[in-house]
PDB file of N, CA and C in Angstrom:
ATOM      1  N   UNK A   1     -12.641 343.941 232.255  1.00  0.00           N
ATOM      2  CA  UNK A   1     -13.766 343.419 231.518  1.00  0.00           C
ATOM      3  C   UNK A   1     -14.913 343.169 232.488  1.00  0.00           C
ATOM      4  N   UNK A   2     -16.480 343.564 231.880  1.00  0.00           N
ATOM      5  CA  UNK A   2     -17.647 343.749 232.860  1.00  0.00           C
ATOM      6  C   UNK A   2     -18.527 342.285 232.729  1.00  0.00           C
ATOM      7  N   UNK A   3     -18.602 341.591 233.429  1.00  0.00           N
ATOM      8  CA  UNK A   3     -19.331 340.019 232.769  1.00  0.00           C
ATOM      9  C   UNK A   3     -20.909 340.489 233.401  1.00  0.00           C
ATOM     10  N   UNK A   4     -22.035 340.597 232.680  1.00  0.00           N
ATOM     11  CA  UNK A   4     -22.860 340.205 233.081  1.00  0.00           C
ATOM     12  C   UNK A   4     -23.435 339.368 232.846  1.00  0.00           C
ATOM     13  N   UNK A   5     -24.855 339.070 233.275  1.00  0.00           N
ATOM     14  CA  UNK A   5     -25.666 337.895 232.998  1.00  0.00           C
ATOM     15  C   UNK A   5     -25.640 337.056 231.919  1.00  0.00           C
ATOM     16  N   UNK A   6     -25.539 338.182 230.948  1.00  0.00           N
ATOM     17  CA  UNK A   6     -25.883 337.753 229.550  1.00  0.00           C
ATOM     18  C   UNK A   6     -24.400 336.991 229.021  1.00  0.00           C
ATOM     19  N   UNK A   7     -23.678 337.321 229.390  1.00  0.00           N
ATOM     20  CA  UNK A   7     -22.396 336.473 229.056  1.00  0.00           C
ATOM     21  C   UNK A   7     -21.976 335.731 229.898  1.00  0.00           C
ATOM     22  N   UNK A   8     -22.031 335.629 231.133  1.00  0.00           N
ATOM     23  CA  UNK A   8     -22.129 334.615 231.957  1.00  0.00           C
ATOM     24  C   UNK A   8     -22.367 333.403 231.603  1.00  0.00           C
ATOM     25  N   UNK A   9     -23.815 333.471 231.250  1.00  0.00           N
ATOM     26  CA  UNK A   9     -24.829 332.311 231.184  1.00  0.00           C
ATOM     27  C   UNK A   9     -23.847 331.382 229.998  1.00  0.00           C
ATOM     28  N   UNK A  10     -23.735 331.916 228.534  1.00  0.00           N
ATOM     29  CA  UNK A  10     -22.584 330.877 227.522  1.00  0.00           C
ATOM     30  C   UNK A  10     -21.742 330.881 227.828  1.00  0.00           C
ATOM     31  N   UNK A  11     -20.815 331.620 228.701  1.00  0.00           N
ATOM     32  CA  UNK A  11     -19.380 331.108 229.737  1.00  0.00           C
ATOM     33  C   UNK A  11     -19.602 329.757 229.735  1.00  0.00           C
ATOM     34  N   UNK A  12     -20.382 329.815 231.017  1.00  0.00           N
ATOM     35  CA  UNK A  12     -20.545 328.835 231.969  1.00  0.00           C
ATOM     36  C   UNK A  12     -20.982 327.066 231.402  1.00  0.00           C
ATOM     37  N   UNK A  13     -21.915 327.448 231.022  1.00  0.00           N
ATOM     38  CA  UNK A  13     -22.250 326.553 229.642  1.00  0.00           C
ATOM     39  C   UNK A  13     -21.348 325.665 228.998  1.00  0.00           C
ATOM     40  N   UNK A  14     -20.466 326.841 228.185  1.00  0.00           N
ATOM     41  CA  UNK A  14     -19.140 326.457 227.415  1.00  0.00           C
ATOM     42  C   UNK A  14     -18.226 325.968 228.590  1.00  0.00           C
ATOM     43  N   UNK A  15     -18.057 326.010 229.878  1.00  0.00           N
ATOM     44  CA  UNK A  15     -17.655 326.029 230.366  1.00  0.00           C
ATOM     45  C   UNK A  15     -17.605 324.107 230.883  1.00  0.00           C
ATOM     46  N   UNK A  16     -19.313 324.271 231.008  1.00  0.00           N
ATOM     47  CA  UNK A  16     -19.629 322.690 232.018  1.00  0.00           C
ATOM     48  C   UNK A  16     -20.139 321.906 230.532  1.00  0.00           C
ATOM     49  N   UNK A  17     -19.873 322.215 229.335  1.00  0.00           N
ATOM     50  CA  UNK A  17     -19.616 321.653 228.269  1.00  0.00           C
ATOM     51  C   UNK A  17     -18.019 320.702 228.317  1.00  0.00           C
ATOM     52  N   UNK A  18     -17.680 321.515 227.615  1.00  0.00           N
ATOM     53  CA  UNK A  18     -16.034 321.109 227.645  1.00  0.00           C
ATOM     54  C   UNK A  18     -15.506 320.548 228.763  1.00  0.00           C
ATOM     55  N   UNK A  19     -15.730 320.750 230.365  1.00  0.00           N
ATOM     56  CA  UNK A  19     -15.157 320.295 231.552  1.00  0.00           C
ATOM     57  C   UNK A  19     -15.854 318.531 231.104  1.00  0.00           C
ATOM     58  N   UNK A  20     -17.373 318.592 230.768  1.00  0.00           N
ATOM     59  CA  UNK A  20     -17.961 317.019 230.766  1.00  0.00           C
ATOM     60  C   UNK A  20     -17.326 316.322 229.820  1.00  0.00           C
ATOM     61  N   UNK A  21     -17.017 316.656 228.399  1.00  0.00           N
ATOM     62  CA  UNK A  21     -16.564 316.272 227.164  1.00  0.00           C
ATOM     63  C   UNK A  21     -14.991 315.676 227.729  1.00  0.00           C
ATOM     64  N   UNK A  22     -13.683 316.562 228.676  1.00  0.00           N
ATOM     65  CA  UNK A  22     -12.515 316.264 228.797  1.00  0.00           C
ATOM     66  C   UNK A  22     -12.943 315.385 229.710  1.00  0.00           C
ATOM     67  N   UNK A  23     -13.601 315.206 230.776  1.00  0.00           N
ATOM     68  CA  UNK A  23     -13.808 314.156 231.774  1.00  0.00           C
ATOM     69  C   UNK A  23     -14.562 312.804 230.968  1.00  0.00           C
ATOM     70  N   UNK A  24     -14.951 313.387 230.021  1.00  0.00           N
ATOM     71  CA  UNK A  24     -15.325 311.570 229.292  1.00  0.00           C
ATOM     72  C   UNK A  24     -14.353 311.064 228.594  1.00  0.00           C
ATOM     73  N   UNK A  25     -13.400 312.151 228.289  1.00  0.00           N
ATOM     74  CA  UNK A  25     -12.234 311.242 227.502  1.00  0.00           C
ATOM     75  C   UNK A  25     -11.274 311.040 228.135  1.00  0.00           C
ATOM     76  N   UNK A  26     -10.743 311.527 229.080  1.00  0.00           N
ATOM     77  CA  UNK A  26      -9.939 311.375 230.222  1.00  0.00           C
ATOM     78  C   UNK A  26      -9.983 310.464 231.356  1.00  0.00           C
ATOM     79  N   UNK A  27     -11.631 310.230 232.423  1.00  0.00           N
ATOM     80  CA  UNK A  27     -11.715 308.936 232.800  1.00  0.00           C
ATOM     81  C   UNK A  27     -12.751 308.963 232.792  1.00  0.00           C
ATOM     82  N   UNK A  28     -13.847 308.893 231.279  1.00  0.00           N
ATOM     83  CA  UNK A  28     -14.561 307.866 231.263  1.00  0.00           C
ATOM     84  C   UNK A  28     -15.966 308.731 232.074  1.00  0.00           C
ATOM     85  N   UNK A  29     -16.349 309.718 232.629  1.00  0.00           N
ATOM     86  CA  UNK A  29     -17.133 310.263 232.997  1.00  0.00           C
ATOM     87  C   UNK A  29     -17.184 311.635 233.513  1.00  0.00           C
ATOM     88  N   UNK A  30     -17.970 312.107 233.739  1.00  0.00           N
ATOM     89  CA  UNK A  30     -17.742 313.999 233.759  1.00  0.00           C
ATOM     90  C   UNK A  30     -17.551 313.731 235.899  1.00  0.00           C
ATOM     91  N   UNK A  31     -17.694 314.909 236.316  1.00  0.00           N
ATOM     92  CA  UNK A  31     -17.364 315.654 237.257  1.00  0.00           C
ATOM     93  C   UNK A  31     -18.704 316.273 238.216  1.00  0.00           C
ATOM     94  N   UNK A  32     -19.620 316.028 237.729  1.00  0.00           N
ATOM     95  CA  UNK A  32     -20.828 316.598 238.430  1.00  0.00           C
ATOM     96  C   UNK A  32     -20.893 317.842 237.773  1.00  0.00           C
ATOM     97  N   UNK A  33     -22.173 318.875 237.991  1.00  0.00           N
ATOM     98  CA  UNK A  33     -21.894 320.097 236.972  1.00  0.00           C
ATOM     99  C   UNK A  33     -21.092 320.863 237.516  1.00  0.00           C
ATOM    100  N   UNK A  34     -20.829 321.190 239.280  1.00  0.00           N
ATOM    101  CA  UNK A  34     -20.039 322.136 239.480  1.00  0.00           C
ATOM    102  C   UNK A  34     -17.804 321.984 238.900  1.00  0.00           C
ATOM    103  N   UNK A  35     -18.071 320.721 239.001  1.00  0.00           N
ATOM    104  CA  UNK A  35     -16.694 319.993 238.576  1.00  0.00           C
ATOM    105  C   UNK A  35     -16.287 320.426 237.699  1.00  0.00           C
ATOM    106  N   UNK A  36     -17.277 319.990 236.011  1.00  0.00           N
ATOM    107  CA  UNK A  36     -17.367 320.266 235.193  1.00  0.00           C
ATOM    108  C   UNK A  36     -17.484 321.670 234.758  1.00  0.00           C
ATOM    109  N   UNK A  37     -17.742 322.516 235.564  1.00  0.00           N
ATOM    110  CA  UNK A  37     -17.810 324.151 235.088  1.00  0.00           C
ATOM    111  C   UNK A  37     -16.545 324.327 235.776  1.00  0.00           C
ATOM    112  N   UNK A  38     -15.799 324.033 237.024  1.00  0.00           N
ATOM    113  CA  UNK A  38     -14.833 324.638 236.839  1.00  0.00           C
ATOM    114  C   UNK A  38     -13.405 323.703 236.230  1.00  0.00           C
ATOM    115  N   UNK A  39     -13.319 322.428 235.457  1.00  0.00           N
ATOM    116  CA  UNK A  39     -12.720 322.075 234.680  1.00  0.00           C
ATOM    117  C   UNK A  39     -12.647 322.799 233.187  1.00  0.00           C
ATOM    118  N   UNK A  40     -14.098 323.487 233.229  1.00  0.00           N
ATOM    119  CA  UNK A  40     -14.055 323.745 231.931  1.00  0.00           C
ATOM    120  C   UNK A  40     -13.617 325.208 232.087  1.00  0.00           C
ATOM    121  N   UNK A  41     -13.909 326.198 232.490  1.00  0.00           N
ATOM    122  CA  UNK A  41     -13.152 327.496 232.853  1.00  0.00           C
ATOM    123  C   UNK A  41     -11.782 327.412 233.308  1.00  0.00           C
ATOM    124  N   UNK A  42     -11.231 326.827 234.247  1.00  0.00           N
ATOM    125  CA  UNK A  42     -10.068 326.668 234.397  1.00  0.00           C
ATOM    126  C   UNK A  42      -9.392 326.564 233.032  1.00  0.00           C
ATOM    127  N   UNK A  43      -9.777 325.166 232.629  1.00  0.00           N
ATOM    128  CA  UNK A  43      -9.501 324.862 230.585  1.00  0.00           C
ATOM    129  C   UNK A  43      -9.929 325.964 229.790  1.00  0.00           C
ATOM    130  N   UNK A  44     -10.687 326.750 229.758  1.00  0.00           N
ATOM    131  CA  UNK A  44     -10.275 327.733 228.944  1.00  0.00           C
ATOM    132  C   UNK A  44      -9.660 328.441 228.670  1.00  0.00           C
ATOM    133  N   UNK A  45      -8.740 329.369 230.210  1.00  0.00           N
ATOM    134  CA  UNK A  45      -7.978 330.151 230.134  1.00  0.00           C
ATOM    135  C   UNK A  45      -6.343 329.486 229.992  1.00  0.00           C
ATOM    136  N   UNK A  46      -6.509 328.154 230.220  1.00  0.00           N
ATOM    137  CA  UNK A  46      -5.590 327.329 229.835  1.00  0.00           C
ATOM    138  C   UNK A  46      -5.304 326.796 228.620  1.00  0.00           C
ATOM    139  N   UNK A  47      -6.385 326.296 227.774  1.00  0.00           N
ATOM    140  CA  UNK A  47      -6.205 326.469 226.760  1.00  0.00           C
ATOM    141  C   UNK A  47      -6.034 327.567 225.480  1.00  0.00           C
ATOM    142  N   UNK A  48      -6.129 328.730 225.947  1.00  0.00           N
ATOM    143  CA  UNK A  48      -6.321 330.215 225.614  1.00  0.00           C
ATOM    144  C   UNK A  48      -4.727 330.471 225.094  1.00  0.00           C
ATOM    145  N   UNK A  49      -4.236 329.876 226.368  1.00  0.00           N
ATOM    146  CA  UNK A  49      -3.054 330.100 226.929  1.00  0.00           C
ATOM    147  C   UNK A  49      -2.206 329.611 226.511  1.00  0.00           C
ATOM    148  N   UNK A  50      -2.175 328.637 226.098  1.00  0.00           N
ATOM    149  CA  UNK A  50      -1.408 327.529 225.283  1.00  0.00           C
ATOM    150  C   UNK A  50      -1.733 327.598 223.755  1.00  0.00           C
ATOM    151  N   UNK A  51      -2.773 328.466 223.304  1.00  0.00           N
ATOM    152  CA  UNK A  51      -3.178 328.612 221.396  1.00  0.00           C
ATOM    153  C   UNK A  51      -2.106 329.493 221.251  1.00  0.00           C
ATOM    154  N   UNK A  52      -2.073 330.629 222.413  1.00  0.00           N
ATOM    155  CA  UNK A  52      -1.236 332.154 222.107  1.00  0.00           C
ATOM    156  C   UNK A  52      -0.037 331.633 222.404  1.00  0.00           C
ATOM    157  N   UNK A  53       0.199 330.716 222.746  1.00  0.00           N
ATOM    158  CA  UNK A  53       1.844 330.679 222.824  1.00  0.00           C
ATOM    159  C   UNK A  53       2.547 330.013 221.813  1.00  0.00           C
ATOM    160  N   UNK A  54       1.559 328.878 221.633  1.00  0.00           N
ATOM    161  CA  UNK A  54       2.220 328.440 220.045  1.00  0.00           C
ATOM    162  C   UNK A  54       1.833 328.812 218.672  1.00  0.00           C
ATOM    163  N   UNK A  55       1.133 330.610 218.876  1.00  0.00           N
ATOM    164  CA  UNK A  55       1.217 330.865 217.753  1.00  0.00           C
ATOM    165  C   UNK A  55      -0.127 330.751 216.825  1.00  0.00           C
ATOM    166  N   UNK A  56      -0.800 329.783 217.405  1.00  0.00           N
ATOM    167  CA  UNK A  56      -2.271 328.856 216.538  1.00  0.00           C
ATOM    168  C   UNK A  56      -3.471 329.760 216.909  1.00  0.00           C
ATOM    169  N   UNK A  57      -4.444 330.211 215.730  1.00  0.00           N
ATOM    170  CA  UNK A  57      -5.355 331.201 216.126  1.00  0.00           C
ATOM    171  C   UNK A  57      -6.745 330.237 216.150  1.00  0.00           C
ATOM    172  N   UNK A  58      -7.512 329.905 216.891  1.00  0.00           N
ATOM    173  CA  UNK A  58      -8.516 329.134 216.502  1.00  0.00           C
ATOM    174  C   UNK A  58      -9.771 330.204 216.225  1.00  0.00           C
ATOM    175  N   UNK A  59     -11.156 329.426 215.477  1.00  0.00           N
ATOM    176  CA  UNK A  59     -11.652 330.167 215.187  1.00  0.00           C
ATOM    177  C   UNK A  59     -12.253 331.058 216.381  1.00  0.00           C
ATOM    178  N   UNK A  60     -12.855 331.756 216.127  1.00  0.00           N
ATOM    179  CA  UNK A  60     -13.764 332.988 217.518  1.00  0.00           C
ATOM    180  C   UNK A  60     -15.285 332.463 216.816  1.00  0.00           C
ATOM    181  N   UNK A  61     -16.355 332.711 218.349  1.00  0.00           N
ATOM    182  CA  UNK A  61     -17.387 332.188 217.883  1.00  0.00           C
ATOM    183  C   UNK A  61     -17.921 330.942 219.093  1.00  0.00           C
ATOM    184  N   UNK A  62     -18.632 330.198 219.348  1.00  0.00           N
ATOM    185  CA  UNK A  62     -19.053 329.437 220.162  1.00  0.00           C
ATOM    186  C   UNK A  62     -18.252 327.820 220.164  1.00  0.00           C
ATOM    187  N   UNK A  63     -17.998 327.880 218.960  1.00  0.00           N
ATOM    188  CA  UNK A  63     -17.580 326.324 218.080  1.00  0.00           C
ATOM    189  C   UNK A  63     -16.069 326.751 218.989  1.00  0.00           C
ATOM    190  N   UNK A  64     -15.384 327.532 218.191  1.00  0.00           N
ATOM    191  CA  UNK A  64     -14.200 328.052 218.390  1.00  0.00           C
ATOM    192  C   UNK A  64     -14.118 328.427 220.258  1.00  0.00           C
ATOM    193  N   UNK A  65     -14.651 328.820 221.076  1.00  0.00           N
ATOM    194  CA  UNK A  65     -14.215 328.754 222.463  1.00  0.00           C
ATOM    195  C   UNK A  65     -14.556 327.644 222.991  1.00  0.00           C
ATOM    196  N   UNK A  66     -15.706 326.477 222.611  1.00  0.00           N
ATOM    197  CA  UNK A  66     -15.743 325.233 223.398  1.00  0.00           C
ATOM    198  C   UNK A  66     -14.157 324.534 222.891  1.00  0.00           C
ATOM    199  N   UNK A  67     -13.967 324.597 221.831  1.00  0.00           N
ATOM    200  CA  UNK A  67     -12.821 323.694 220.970  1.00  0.00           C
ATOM    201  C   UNK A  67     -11.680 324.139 222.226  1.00  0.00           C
ATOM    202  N   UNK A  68     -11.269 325.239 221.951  1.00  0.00           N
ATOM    203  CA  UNK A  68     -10.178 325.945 223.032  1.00  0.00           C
ATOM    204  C   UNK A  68     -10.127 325.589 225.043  1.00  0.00           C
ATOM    205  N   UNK A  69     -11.708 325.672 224.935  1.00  0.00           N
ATOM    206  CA  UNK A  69     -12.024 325.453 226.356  1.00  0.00           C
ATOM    207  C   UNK A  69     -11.522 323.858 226.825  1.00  0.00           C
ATOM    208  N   UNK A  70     -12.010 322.958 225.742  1.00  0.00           N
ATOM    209  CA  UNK A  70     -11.758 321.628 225.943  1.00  0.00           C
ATOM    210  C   UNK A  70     -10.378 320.948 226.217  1.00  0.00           C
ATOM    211  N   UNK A  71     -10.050 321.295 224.873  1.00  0.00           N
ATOM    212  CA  UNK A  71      -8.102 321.441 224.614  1.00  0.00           C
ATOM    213  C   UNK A  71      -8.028 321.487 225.919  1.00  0.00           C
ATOM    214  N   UNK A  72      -8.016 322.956 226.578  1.00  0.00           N
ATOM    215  CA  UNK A  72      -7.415 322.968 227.770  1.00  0.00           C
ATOM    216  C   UNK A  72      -7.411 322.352 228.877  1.00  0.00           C
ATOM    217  N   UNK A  73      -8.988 321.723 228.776  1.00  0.00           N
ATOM    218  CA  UNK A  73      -9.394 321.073 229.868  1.00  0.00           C
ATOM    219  C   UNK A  73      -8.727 319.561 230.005  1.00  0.00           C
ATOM    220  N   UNK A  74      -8.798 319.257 228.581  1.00  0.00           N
ATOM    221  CA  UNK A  74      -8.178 317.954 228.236  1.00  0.00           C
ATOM    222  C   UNK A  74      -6.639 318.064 229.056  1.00  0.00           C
ATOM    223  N   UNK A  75      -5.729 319.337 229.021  1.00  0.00           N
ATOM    224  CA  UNK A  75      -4.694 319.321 229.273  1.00  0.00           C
ATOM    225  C   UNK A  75      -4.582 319.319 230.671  1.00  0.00           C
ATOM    226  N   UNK A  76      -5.434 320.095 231.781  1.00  0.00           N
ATOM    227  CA  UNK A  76      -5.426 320.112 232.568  1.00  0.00           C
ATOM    228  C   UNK A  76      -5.472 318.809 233.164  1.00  0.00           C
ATOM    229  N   UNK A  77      -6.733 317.837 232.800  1.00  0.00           N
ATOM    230  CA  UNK A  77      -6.562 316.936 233.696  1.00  0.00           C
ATOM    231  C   UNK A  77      -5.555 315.655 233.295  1.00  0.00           C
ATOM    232  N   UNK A  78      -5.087 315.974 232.135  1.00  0.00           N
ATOM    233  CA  UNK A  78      -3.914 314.914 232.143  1.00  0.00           C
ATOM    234  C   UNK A  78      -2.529 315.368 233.136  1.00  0.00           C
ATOM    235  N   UNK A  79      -2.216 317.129 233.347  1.00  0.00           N
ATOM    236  CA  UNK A  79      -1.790 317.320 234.046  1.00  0.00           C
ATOM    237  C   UNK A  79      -1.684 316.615 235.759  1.00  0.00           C
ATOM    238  N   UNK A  80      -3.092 316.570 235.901  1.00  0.00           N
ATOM    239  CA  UNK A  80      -3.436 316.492 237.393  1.00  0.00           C
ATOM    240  C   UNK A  80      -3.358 314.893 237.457  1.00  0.00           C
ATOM    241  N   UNK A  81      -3.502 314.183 236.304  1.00  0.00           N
ATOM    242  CA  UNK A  81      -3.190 312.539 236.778  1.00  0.00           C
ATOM    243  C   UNK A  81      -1.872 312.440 236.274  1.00  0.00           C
ATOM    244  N   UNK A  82      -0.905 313.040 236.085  1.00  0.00           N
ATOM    245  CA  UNK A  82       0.323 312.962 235.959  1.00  0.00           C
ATOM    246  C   UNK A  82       1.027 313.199 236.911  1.00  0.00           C
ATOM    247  N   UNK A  83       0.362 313.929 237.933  1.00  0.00           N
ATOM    248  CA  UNK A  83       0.814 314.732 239.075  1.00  0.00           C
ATOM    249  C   UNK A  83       0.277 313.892 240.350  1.00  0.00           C
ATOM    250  N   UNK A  84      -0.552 312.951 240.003  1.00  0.00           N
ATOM    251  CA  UNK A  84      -1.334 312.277 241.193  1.00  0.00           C
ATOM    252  C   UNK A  84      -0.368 310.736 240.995  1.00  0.00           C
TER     253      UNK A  84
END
């Protein structure tokens, strides 16, 4: 798959969206933007990852990859304070 600019840019976005959103519910504040973009990419393919395994199709669309991105992100960092 070829990423350019043009898809980049709502990646990333969706990306330091969802990373800020799981860091406010998780502890209470985001990550700075670079934090937050890669909480939230990391969480996407994590949460991606975890829809396809149990089966659950969420919608496609912008709504539908922040939702997924978050999930994951959410999961990730409960991971990492479970682990700390």
């Amino acid at each position: 798959m070829r990423m350019d600019l043009v898809s980049l840019v709502p990646f990333v976005i969706i990306g330091a969206l969802a990373g800020w959103l799981a860091g406010l519910l998780m502890k209470g504040h985001g990550f700075g933007i670079i934090g937050n973009v890669i909480v939230g990419i990391v969480g996407a393919f994590l949460g991606g990852f975890v829809f396809h395994y149990l089966g659950i199709h969420v919608a496609s669309g912008m709504a539908g990859n922040l939702f997924t991105a978050f999930v994951g992100a959410v999961i990730l960092l409960w991971l990492a304070k479970l682990l700390s």
